[in-house]
Protein backbone atom coordinates (compact mmCIF):
# COMPACT_ATOMS: atom_id res chain seq x y z
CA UNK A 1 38.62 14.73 -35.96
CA UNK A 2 35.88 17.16 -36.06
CA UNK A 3 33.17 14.89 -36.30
CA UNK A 4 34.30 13.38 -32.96
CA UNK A 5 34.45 16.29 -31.49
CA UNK A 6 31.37 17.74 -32.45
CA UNK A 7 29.78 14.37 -31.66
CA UNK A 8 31.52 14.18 -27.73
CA UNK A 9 29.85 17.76 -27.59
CA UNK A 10 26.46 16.67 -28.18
CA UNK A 11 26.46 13.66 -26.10
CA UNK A 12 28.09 15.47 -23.79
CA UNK A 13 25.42 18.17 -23.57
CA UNK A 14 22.72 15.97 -24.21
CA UNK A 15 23.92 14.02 -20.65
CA UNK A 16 23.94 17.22 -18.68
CA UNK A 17 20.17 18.62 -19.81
CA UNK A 18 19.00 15.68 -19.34
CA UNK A 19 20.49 14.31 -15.94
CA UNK A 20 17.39 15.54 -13.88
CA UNK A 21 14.86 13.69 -16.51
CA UNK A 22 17.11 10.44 -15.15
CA UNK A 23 17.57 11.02 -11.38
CA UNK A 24 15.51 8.89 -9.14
CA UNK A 25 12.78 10.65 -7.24
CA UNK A 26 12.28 9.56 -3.95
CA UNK A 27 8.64 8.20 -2.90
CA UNK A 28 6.46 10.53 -1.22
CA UNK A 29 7.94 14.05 -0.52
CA UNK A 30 6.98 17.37 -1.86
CA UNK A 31 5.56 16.18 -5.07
CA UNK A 32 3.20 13.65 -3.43
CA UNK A 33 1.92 16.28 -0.55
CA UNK A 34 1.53 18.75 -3.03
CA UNK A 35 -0.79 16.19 -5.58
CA UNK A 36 -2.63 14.96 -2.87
CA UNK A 37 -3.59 18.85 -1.84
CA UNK A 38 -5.31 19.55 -5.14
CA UNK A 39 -7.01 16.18 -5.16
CA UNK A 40 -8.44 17.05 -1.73
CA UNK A 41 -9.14 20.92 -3.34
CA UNK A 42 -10.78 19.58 -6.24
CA UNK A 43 -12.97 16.74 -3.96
CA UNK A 44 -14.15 20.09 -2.05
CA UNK A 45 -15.00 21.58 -4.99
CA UNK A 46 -17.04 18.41 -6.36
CA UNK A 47 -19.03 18.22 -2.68
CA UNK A 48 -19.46 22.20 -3.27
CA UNK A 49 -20.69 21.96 -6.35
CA UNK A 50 -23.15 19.03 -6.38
CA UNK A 51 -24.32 20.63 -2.59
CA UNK A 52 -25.04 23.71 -5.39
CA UNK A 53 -26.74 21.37 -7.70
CA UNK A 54 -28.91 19.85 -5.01
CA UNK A 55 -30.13 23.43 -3.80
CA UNK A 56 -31.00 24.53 -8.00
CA UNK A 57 -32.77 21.35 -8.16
CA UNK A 58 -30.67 19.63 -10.55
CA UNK A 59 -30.37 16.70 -7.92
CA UNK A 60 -33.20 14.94 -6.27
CA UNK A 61 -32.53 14.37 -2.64
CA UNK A 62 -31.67 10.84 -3.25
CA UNK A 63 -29.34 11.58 -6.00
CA UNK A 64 -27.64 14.15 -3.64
CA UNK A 65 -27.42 11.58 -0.47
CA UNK A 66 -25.83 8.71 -2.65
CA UNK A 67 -23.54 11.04 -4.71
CA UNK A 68 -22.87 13.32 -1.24
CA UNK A 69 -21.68 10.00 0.96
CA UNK A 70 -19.19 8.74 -1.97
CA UNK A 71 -17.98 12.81 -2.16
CA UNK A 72 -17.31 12.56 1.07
CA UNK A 73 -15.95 8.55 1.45
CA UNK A 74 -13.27 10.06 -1.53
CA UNK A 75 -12.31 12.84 0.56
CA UNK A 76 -12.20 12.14 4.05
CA UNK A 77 -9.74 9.01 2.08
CA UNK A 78 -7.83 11.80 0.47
CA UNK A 79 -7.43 13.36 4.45
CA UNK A 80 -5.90 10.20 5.37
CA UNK A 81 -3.33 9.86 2.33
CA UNK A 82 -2.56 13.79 2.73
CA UNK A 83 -2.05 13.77 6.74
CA UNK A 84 0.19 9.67 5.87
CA UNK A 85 2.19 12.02 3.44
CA UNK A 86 2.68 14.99 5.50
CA UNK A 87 3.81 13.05 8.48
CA UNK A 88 6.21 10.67 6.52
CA UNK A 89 7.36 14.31 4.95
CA UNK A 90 8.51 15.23 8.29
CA UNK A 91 11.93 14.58 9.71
């Protein structure tokens, strides 16, 4: 008797902590807005930083123009997911 107890406890408990793990998340929302913000953060950071590169010298000017243009492609794509997510975010 106090083995099935003890054992409708645990599963029990172990179906409440872990009903969020199992909930379905809906597509897009929050989640996706917020991901797509610190990809766009962190593209800005890589144009920043090989615009720094190219002004120490560590990138020739036609290193800079090819690796500045696909910077650039990435992130003006990222602008386009982030502004597709915000406005399916909205009511």
């Amino acid at each position: 008797m106090e083995l099935a107890l003890f054992l409708a406890l645990v599963f029990i408990t172990g179906t409440v902590v872990t009903a969020p793990l199992r909930r379905e998340r809906p597509a897009g929302g929050a989640g996706a807005t917020a991901a797509l913000e610190a990809a766009r953060d962190a593209k800005l950071r890589e144009i920043h930083d090989s615009d720094l590169d190219h002004r120490t010298g560590k990138l020739s000017d036609e290193d800079h123009a090819a690796l500045d243009a696909t910077l650039r492609a990435e992130a003006a794509e990222l602008l386009r997911e982030l502004e597709a997510a915000r406005a399916g975010a909205r009511p």
